[in-house]
Protein backbone atom coordinates (compact mmCIF):
# COMPACT_ATOMS: atom_id res chain seq x y z
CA UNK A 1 -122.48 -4.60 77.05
CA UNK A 2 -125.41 -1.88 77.40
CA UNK A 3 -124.25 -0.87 80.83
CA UNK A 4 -120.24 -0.75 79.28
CA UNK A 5 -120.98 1.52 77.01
CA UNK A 6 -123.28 3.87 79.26
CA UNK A 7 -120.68 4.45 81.54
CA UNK A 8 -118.69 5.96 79.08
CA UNK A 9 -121.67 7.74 77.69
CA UNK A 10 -122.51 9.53 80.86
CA UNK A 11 -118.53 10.47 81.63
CA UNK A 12 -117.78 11.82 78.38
CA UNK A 13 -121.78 13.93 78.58
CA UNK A 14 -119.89 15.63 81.83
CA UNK A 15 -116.71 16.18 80.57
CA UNK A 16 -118.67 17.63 77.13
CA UNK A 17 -121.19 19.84 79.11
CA UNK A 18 -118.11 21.11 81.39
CA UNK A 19 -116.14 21.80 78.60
CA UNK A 20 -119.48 24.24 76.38
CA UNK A 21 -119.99 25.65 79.83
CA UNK A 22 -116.39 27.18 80.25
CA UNK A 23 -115.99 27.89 76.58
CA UNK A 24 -119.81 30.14 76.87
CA UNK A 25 -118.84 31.55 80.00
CA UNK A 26 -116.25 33.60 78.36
CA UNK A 27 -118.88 35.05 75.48
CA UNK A 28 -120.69 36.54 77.57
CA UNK A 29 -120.57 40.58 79.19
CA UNK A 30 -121.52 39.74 83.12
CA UNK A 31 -122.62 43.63 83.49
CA UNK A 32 -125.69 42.81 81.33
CA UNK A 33 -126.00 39.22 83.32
CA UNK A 34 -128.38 38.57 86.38
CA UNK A 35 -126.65 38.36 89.74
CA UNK A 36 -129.01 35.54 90.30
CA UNK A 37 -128.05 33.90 86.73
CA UNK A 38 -124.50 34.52 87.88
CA UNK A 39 -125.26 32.69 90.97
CA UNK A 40 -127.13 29.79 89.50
CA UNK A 41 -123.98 29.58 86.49
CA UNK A 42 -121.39 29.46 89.50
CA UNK A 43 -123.61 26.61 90.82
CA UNK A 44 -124.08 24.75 87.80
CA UNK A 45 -120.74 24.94 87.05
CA UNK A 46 -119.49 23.60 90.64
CA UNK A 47 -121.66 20.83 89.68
CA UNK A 48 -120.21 19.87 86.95
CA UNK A 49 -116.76 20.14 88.30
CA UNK A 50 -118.17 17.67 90.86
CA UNK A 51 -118.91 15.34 87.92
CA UNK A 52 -115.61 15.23 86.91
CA UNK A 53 -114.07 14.04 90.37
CA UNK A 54 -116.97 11.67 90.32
CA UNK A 55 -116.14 10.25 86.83
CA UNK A 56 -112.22 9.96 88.00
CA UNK A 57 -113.37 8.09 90.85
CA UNK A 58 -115.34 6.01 89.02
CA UNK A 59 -112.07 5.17 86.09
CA UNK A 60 -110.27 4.19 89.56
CA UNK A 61 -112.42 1.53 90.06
CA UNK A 62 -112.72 0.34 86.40
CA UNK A 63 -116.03 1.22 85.92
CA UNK A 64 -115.90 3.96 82.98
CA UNK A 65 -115.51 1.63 80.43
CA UNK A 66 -114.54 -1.57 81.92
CA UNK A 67 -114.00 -3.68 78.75
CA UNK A 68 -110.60 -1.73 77.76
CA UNK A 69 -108.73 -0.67 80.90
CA UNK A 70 -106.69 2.02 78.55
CA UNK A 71 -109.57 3.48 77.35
CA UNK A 72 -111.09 3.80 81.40
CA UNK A 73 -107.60 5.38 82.79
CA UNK A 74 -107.47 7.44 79.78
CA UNK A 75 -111.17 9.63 80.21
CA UNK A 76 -110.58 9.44 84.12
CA UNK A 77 -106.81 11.48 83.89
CA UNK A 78 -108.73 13.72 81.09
CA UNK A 79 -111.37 14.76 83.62
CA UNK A 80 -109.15 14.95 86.77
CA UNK A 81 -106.29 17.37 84.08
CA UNK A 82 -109.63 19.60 83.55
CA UNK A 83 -110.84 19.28 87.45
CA UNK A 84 -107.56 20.58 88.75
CA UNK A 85 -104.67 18.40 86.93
CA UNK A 86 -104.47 15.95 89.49
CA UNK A 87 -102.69 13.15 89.11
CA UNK A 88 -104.73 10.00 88.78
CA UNK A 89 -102.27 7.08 89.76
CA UNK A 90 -101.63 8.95 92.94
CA UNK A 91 -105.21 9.39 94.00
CA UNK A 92 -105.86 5.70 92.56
CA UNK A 93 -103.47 4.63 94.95
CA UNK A 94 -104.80 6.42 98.05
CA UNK A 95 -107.88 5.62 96.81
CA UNK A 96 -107.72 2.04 97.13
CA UNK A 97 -106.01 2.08 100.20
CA UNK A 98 -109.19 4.54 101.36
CA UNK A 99 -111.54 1.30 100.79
CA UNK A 100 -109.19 -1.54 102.02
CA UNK A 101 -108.03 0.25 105.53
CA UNK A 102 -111.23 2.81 105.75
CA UNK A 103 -111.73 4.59 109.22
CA UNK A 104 -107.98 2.62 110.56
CA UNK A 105 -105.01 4.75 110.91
CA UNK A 106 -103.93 3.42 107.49
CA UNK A 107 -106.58 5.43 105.48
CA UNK A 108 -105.54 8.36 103.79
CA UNK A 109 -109.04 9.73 104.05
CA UNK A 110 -108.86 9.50 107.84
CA UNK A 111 -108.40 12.30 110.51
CA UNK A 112 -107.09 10.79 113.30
CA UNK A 113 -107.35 13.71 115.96
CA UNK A 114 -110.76 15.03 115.11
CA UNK A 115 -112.81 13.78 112.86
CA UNK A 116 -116.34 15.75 115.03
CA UNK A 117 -114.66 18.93 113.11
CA UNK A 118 -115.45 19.07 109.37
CA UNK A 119 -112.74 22.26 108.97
CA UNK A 120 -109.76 20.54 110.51
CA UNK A 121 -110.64 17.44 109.12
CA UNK A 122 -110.86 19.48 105.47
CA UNK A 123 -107.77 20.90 105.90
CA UNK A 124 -105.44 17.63 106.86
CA UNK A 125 -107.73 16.59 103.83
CA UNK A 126 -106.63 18.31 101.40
CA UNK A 127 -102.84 18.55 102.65
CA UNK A 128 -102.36 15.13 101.47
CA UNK A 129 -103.90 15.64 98.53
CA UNK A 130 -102.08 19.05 96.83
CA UNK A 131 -98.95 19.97 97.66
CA UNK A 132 -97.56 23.54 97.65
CA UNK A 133 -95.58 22.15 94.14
CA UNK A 134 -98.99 20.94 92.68
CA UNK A 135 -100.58 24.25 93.22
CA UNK A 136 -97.77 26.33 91.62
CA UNK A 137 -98.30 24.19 88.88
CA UNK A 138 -101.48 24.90 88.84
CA UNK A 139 -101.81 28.59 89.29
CA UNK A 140 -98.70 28.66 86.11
CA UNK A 141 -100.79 26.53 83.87
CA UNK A 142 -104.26 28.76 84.91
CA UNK A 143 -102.95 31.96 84.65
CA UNK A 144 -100.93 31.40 80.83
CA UNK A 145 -104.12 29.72 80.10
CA UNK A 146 -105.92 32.46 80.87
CA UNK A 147 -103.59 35.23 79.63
CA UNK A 148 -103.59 33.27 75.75
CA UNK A 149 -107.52 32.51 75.65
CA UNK A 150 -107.74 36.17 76.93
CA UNK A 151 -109.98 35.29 80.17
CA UNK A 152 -110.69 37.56 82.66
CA UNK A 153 -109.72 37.48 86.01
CA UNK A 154 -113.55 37.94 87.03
CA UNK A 155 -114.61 35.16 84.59
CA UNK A 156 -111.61 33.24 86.32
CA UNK A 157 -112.81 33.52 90.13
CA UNK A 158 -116.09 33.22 89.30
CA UNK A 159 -116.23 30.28 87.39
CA UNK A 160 -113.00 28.59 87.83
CA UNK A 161 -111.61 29.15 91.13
CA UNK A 162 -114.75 29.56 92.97
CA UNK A 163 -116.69 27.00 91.35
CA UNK A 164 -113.53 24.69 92.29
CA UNK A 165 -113.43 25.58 95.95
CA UNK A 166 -117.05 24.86 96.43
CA UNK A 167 -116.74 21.12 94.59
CA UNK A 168 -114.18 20.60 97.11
CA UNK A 169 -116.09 20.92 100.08
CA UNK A 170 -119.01 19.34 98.11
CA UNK A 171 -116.89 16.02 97.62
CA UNK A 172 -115.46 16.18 101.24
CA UNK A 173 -118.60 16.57 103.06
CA UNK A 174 -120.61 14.25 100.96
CA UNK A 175 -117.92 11.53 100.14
CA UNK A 176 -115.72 12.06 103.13
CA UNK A 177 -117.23 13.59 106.46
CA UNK A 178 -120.77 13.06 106.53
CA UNK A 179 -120.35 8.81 106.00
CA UNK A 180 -117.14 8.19 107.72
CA UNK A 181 -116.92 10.55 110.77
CA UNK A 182 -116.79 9.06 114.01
CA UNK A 183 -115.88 5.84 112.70
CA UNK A 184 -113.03 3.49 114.57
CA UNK A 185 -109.38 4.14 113.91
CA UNK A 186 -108.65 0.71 114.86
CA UNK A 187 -111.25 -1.72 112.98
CA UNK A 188 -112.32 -2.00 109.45
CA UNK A 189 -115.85 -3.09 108.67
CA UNK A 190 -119.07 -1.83 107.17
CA UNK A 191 -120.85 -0.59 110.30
CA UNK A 192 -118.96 2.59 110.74
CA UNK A 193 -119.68 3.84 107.21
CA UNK A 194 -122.98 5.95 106.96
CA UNK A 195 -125.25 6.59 104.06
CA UNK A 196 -127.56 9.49 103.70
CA UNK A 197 -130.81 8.44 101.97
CA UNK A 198 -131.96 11.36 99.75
CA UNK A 199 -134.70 12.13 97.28
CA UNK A 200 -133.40 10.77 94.49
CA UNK A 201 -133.18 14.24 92.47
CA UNK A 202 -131.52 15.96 95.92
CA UNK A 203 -129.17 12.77 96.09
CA UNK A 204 -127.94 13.65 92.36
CA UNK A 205 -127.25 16.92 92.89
CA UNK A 206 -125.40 16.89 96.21
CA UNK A 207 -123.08 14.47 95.06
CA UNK A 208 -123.91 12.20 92.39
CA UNK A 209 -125.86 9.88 94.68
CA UNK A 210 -122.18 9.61 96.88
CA UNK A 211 -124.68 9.76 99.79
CA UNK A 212 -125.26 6.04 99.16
CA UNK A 213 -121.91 5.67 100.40
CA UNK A 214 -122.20 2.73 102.98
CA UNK A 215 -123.53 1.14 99.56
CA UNK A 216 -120.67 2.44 97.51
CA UNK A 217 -118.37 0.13 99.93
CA UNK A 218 -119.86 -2.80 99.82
CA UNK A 219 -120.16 -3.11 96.33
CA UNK A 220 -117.48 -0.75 94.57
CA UNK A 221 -118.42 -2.11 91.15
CA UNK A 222 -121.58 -0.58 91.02
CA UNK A 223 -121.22 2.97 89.31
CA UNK A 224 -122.24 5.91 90.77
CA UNK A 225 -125.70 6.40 88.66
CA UNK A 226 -126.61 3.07 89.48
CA UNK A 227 -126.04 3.76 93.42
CA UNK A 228 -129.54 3.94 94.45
CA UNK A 229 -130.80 1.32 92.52
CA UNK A 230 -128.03 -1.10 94.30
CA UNK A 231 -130.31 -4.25 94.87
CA UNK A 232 -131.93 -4.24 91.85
CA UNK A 233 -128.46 -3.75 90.01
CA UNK A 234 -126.73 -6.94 92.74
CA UNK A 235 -129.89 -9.22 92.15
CA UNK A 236 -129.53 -8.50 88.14
């Protein structure tokens, strides 16, 4: 029951602390700010947009809140809507088809042709992820947001768009390329997904400890905060 109710806990602290950290962003005149603050508030905030993914990807596998289903879809579509309004049945679908078929020609997540090159591989990635429709949609919904909250358009690249971009490649390297590259288009199993064994505080903020991700496959139902403490959590 403890662990049920920390997983919500630590999704809705992101989605909270993501939330402050747009809304103070706007306050505040960037000619008096720090181009090192601004640096460090671009970073923070791609971090926390990284969060959000991460707490998605952890509704799609039930593990938000895992006693009410409803309750677990409902904080994982929030934070994907304030990540970049994805839609979360779609990616729960790849998703899942990502874990059952992963490294085969019938994962989604899978570059066939050349999966040595982290840029190719990025950009098939993210082809079958938004479509020229979704990011339309996306750059209407941004921009009138913008325009009514009266945001600027430096406020908007600098902690929206940019901060986005960045969390991108952050997920794909960490989540995507790093574990599963070079792996075997034809077989399935265990030995072709990598993990990346980091200090623990370097593991958190390169990905949310995704660089247990060999770990992450085995034993889906473990949440992501509990990633490095995987044997402990199994023999529990």
């Amino acid at each position: 029951m403890i662990d049920n109710y920390l997983g919500l806990l630590v999704a809705l602290v992101i989605i909270i602390l993501w939330i402050l950290t747009i809304v103070t962003y706007q306050i505040n005149d960037l000619t008096k700010v720090n181009y090192l603050i601004i640096l460090l508030l671009i970073l923070w905030q791609t971090f926390l947009n990284t969060g959000l993914f991460i707490i998605a990807h952890d509704g799609m596998h039930g593990l938000i809140f895992p006693s009410n289903i409803r309750v677990n879809d409902s904080i994982s579509k929030i934070a994907l809507i304030l990540y970049a309004f994805l839609s979360y049945e779609n990616l729960k679908e790849k998703h899942l088809l990502h874990h059952e078929f992963s490294g085969t020609n019938l994962d989604p997540d899978f570059h066939n042709n050349d999966n040595y090159n982290f840029f190719n591989w990025y950009g098939q990635f993210m082809t079958k992820y938004l479509s020229l429709k979704h990011l339309f949609r996306l750059s209407v919904l941004v921009l009138l947001s913008a325009y009514y909250c009266k945001v600027t358009w430096l406020h908007l690249l600098l902690f929206w768009a940019l901060p986005l971009i960045l969390s991108s490649l952050q997920l794909f390297f960490f989540g995507t390329f790093l574990p599963h590259r070079y792996g075997s288009k034809e077989k399935n199993d265990m030995s072709s997904i990598k993990s990346l064994y980091l200090p623990m505080f370097l593991s958190l903020i390169a990905c949310y400890h995704f660089s247990y991700h060999q770990e992450h496959h085995q034993y889906p139902f473990v949440p992501w905060w509990k990633l490095p403490f995987v044997d402990t959590y199994i023999k529990s």
